[in-house]
N, C-alpha and C. Protein backbone atom coordinates (compact mmCIF):
# COMPACT_ATOMS: atom_id res chain seq x y z
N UNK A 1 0.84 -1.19 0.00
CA UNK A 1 0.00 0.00 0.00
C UNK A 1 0.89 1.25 0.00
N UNK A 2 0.28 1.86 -0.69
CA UNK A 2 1.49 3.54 -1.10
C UNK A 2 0.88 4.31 -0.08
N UNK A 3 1.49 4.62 1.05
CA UNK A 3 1.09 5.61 1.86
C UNK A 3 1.69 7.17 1.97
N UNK A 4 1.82 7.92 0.71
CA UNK A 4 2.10 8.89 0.35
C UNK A 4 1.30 9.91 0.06
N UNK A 5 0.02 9.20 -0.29
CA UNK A 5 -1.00 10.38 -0.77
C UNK A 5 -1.50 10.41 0.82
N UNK A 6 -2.13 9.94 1.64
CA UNK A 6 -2.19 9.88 2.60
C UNK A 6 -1.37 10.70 3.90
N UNK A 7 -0.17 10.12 3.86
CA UNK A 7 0.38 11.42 4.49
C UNK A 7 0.68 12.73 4.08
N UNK A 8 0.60 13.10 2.62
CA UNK A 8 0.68 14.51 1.92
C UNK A 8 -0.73 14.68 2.76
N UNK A 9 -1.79 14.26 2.77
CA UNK A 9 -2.86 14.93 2.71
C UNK A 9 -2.81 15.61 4.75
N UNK A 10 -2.00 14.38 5.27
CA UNK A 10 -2.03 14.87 6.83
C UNK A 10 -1.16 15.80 6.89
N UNK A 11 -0.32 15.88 6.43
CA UNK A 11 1.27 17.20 6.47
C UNK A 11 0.61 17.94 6.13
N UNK A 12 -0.51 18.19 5.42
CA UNK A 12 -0.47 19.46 4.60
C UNK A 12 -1.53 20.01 5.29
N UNK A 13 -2.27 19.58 6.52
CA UNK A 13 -3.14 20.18 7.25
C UNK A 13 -2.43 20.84 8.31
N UNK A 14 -1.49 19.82 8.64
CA UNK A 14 -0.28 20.33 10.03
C UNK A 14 0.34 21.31 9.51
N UNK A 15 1.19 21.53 8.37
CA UNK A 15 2.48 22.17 7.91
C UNK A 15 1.65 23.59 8.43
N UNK A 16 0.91 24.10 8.35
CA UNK A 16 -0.60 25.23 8.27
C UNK A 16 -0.01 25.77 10.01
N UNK A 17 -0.54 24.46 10.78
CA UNK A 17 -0.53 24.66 12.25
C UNK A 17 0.55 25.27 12.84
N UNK A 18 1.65 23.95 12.50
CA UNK A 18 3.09 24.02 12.52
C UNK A 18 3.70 25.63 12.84
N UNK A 19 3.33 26.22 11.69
CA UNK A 19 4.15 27.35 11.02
C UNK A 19 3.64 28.72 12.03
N UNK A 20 2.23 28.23 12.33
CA UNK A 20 1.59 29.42 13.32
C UNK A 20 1.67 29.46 14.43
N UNK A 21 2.33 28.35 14.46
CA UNK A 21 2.90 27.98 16.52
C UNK A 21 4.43 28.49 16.21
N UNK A 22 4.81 28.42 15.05
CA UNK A 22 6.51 28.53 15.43
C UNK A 22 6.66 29.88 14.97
N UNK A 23 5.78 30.78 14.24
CA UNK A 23 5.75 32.64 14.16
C UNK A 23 5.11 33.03 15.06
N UNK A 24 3.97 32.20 15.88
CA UNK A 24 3.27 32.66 17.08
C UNK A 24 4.42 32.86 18.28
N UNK A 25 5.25 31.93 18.58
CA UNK A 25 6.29 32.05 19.82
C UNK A 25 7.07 33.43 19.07
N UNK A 26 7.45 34.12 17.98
CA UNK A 26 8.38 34.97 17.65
C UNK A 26 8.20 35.26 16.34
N UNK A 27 8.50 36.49 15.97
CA UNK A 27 8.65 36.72 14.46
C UNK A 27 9.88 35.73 13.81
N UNK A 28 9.84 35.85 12.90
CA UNK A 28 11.01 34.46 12.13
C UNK A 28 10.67 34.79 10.92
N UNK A 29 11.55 34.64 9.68
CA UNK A 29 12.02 34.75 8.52
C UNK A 29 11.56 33.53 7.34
N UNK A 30 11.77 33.50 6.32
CA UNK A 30 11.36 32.39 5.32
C UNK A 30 12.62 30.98 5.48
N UNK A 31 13.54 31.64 5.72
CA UNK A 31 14.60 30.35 5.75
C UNK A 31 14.61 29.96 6.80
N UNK A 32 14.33 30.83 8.10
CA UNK A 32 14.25 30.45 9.34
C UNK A 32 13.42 28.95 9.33
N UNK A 33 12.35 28.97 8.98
CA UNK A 33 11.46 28.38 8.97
C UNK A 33 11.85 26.95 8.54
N UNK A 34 12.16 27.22 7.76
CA UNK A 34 12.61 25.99 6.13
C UNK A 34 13.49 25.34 7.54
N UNK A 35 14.26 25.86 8.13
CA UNK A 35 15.45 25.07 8.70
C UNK A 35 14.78 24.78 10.27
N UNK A 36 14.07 25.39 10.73
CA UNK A 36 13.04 25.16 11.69
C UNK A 36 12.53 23.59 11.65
N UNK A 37 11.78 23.80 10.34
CA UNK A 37 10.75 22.52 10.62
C UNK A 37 11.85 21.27 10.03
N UNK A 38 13.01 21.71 9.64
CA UNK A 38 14.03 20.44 9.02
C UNK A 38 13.70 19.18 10.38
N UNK A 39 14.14 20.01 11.31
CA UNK A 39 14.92 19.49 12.69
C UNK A 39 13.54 18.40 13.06
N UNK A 40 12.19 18.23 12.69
CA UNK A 40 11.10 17.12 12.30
C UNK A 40 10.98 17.16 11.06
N UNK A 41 11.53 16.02 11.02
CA UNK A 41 11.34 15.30 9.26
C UNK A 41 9.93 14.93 8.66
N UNK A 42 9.24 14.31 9.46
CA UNK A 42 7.88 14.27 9.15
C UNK A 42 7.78 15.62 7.83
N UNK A 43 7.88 16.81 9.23
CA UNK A 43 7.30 18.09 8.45
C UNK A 43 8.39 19.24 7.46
N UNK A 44 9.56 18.81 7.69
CA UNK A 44 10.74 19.23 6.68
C UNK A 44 9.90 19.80 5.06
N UNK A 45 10.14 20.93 4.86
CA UNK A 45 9.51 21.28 3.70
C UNK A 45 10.93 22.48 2.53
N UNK A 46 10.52 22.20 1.65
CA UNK A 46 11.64 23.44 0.89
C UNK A 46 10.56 24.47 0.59
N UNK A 47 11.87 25.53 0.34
CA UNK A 47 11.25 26.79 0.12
C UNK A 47 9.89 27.11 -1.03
N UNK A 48 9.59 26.08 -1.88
CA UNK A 48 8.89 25.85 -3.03
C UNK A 48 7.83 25.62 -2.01
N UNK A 49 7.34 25.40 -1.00
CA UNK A 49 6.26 24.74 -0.35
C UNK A 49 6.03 25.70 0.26
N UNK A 50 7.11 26.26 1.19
CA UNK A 50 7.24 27.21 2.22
C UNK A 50 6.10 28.81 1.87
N UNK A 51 7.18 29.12 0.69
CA UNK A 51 6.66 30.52 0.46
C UNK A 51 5.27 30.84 0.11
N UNK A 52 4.56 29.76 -1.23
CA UNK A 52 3.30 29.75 -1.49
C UNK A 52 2.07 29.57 -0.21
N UNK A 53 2.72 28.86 0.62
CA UNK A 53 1.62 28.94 1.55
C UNK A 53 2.10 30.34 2.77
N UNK A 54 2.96 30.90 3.14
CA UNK A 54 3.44 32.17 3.61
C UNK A 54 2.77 33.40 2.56
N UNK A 55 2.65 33.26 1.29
CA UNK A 55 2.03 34.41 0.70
C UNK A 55 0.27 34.25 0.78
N UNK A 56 -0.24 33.01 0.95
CA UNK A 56 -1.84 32.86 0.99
C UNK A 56 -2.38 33.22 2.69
N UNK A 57 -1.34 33.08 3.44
CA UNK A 57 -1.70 33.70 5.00
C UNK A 57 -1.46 34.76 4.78
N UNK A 58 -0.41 35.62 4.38
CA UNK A 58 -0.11 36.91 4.00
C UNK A 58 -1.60 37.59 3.44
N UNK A 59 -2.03 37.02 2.28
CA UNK A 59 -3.47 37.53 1.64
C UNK A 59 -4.43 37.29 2.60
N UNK A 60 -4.69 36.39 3.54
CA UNK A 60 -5.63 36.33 4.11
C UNK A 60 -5.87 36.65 5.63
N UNK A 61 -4.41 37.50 5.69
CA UNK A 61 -4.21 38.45 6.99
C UNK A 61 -4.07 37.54 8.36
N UNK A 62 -3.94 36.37 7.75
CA UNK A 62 -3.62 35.63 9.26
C UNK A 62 -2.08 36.21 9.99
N UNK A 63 -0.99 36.41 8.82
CA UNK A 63 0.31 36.55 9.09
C UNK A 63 0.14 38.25 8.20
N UNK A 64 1.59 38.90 8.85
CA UNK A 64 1.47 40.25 8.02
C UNK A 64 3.61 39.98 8.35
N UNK A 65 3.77 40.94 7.09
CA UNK A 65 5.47 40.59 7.20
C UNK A 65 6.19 42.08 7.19
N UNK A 66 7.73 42.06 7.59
CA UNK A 66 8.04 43.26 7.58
C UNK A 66 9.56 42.72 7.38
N UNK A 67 10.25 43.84 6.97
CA UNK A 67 11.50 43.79 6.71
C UNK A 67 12.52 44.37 7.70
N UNK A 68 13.63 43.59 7.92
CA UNK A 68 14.72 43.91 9.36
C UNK A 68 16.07 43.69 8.81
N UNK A 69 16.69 44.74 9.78
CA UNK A 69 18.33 44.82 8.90
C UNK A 69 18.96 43.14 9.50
N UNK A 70 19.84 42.64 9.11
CA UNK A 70 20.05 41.41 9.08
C UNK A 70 21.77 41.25 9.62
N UNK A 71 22.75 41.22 10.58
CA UNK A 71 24.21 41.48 11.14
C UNK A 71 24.91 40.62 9.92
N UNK A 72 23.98 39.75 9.16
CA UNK A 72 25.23 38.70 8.33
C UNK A 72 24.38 39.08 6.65
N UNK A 73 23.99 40.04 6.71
CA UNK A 73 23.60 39.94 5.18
C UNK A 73 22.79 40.60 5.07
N UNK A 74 21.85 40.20 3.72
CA UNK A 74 21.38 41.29 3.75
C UNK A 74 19.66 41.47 4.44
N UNK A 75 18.53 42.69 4.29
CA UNK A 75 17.54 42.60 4.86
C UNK A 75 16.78 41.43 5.09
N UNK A 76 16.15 40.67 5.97
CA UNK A 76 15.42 39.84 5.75
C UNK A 76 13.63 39.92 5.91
N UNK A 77 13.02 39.51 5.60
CA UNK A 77 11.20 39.53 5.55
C UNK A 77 10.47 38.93 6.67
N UNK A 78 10.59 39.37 8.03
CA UNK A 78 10.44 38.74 9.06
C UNK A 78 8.59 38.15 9.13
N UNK A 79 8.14 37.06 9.82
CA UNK A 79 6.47 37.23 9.60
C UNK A 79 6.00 36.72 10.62
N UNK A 80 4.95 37.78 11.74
CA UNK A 80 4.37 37.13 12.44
C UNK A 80 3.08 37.50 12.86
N UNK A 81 2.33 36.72 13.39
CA UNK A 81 0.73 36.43 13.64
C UNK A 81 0.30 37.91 13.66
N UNK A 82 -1.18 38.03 13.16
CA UNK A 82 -1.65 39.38 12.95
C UNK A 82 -2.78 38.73 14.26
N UNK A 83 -3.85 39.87 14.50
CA UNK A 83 -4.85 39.50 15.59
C UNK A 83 -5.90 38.19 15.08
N UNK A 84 -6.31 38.17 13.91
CA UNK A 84 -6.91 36.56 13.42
C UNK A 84 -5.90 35.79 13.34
N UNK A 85 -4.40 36.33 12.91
CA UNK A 85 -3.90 34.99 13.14
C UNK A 85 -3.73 34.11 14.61
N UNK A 86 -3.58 34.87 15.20
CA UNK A 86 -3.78 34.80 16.71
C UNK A 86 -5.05 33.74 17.41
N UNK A 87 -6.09 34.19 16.63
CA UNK A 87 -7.54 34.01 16.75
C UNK A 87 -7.28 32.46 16.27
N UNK A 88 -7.14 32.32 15.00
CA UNK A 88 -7.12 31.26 14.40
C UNK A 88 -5.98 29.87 15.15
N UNK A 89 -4.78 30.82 15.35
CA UNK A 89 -4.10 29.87 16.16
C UNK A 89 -4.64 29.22 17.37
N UNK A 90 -5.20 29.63 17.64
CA UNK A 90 -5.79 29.25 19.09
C UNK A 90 -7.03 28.18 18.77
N UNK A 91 -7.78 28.56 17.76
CA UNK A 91 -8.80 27.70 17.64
C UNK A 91 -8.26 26.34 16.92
N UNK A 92 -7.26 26.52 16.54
CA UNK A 92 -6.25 25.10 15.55
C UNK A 92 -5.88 24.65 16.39
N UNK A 93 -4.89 25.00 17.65
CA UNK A 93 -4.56 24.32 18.84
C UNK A 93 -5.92 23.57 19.50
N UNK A 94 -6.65 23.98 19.93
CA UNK A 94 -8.05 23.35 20.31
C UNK A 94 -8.78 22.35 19.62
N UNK A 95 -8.96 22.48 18.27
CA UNK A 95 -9.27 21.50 17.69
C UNK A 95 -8.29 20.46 17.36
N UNK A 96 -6.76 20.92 17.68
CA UNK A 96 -5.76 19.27 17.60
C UNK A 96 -5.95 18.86 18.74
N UNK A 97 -6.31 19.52 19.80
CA UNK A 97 -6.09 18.56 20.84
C UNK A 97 -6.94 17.45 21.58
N UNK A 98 -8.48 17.91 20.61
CA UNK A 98 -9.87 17.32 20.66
C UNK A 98 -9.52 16.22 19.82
N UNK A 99 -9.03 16.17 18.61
CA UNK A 99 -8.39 15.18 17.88
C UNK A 99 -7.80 14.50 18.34
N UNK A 100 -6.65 15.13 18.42
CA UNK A 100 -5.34 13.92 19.18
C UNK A 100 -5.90 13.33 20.25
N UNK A 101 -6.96 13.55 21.29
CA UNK A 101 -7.55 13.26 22.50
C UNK A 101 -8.33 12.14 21.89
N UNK A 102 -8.90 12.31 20.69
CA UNK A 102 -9.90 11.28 20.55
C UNK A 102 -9.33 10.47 19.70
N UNK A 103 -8.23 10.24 18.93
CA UNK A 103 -6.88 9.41 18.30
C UNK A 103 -6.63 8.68 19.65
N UNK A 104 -6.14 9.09 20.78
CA UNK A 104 -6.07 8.39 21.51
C UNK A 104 -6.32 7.53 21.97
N UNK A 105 -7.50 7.58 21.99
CA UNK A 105 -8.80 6.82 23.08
C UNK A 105 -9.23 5.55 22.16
N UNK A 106 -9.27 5.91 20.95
CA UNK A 106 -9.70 4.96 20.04
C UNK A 106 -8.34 4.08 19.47
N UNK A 107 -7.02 4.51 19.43
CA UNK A 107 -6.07 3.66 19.45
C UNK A 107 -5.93 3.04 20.56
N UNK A 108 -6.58 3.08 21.89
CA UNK A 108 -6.47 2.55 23.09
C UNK A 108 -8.07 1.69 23.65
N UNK A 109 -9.05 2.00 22.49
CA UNK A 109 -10.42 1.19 22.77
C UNK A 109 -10.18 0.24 22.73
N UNK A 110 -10.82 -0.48 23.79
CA UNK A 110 -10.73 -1.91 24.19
C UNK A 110 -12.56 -2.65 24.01
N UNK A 111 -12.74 -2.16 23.57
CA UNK A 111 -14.76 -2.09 23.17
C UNK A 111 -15.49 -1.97 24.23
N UNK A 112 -15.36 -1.13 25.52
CA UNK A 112 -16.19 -1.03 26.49
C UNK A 112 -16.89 1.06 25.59
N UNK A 113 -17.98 1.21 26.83
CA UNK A 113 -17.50 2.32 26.13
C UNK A 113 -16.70 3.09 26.90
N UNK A 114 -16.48 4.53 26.11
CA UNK A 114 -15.61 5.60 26.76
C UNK A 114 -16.06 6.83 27.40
């Protein structure tokens, strides 16, 4: 069984989450990121993945970006949570954890109920 389309389809709900928990703790940059999520392979993504979904939060005001002088080079495009993104983060955290809570329970049903 090819379990590829399958996990594209789960990464690509997380990669979303991921990215708003790790600009939610701090503003952070486009490569930041890229090398961020390396360090979990699961969610490891290149910049081809990265940016297109950083410019559709950008349009849809979850994230807003700004530019900062940089000690090793040159300016970089820093991006972090606007007040819906905020909003939204919070309600994504809540609904993983209703999930993962109920992933749980049912990888652990023993057929009584719960």
């Amino acid at each position: 069984m090819d379990m590829s389309e399958w996990t594209s389809q789960v990464r690509r709900g997380l990669l979303e989450y991921c990215i708003l928990q790790l600009i939610g703790k701090e503003p952070r940059y486009g490569y930041e990121l890229v090398t961020l999520l390396s360090r979990w392979e699961p969610l490891a993504v290149t910049e081809g993945t990265l940016y297109p979904l950083l410019r559709r939060l950008l349009k849809d005001q979850i994230i807003e970006s700004y530019w900062q002088e940089s000690e090793s080079g040159p300016p970089r495009k820093y991006y972090r949570l606007t007040g819906i993104g905020i909003s939204l983060m919070d309600m994504m955290s809540a609904e993983w954890h209703k999930i993962g809570g109920a992933v749980r329970q049912i990888e652990t049903y023993g057929g009584e109920p719960i």
